[in-house]
C-alpha atoms as a PDB file:
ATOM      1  CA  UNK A   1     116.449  95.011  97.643  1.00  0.00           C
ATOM      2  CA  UNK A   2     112.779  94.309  96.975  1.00  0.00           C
ATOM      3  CA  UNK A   3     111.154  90.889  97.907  1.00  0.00           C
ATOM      4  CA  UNK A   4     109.072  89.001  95.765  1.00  0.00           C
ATOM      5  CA  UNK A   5     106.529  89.420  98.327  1.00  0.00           C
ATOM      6  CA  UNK A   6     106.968  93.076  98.116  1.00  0.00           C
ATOM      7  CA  UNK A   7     106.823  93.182  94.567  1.00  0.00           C
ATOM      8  CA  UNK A   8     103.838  91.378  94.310  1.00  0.00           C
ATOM      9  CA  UNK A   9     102.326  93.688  96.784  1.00  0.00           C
ATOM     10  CA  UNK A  10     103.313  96.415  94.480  1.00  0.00           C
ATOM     11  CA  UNK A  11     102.035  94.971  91.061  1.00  0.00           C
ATOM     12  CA  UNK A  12      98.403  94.521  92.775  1.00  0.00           C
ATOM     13  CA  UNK A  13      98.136  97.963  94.071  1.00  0.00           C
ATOM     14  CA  UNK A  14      99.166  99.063  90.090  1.00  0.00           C
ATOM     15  CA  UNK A  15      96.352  96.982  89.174  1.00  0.00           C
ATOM     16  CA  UNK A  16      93.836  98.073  91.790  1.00  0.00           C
ATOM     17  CA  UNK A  17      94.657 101.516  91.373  1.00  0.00           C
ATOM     18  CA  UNK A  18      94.910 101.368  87.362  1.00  0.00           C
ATOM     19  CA  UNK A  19      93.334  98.786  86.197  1.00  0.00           C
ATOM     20  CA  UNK A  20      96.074  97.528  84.218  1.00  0.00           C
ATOM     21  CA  UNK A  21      99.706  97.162  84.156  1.00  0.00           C
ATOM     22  CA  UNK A  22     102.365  96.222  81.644  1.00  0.00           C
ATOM     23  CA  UNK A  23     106.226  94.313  81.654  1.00  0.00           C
ATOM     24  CA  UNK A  24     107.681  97.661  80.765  1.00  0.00           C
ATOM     25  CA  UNK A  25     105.583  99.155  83.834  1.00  0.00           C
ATOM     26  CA  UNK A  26     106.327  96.377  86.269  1.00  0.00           C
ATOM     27  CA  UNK A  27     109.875  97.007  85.420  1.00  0.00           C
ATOM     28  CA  UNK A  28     110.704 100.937  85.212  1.00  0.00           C
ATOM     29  CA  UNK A  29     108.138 101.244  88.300  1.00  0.00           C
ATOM     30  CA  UNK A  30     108.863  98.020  90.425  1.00  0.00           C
ATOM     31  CA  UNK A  31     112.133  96.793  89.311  1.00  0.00           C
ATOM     32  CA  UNK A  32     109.678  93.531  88.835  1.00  0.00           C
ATOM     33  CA  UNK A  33     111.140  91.154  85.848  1.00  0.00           C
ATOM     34  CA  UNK A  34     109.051  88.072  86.339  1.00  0.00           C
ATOM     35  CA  UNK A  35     105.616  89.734  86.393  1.00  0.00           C
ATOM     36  CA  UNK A  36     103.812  86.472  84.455  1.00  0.00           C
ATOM     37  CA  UNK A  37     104.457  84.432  87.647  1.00  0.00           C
ATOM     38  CA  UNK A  38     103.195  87.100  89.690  1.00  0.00           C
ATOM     39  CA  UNK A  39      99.855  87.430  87.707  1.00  0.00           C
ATOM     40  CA  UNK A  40      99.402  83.175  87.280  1.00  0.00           C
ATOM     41  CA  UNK A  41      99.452  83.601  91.226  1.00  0.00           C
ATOM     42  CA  UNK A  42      96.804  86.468  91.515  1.00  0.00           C
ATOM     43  CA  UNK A  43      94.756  83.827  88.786  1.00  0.00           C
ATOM     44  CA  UNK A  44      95.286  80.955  91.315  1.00  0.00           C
ATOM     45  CA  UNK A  45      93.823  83.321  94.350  1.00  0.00           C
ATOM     46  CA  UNK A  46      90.496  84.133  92.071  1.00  0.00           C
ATOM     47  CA  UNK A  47      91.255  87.099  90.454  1.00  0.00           C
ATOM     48  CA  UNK A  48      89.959  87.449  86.965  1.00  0.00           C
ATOM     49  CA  UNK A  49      92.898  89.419  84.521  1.00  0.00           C
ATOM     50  CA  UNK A  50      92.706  89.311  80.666  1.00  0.00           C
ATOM     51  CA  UNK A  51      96.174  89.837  78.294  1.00  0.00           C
ATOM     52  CA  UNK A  52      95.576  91.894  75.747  1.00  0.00           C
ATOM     53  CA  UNK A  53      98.991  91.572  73.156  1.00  0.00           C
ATOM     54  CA  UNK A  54     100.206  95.578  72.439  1.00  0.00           C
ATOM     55  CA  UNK A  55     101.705  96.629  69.464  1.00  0.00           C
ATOM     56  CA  UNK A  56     101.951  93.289  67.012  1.00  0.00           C
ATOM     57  CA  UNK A  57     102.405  90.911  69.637  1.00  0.00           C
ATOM     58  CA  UNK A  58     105.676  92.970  71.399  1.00  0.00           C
ATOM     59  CA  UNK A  59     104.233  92.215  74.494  1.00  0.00           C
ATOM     60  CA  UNK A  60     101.647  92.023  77.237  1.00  0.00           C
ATOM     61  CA  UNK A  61      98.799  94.419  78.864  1.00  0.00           C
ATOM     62  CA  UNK A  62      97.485  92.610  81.729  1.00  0.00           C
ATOM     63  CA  UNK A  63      94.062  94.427  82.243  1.00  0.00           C
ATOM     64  CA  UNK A  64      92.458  93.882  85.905  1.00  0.00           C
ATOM     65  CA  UNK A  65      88.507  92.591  85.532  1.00  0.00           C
ATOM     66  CA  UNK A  66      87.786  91.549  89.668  1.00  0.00           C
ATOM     67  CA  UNK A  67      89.391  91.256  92.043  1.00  0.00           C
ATOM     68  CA  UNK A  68      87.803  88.235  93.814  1.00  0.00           C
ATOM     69  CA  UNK A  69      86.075  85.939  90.777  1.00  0.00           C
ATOM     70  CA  UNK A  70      83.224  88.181  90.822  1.00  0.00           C
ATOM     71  CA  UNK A  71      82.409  89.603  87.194  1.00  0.00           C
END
């Protein structure tokens, strides 16, 4: 069993790595199912991620823009 510490380990090397990540990816990859807490808390260290609504609203693409504040 994954921690949520290890999860959100997991999410930020998807984003670092692709730039982007999505609930469906967080899930099938990660086995992560709360991945809007896990992105408010890499907001509340600094790091600068847009949402971007897929397919009429369906859902989420959280799209990585720096890591540290820093446009």
């Amino acid at each position: 069993m994954k921690t949520m510490e290890t999860k959100t380990k997991y999410i930020e090397e998807q984003l670092n790595r692709y730039g982007s990540i999505t609930s469906w990816i967080a899930f099938e990859k990660y086995q992560v199912t709360r991945l809007s807490y896990i992105i408010n808390r890499f907001l509340q260290r600094g790091m600068v991620i847009n949402s971007l609504p897929v397919e009429d609203n369906k859902y989420v693409k959280y799209i990585l823009i720096s890591q540290n504040g820093a446009i």
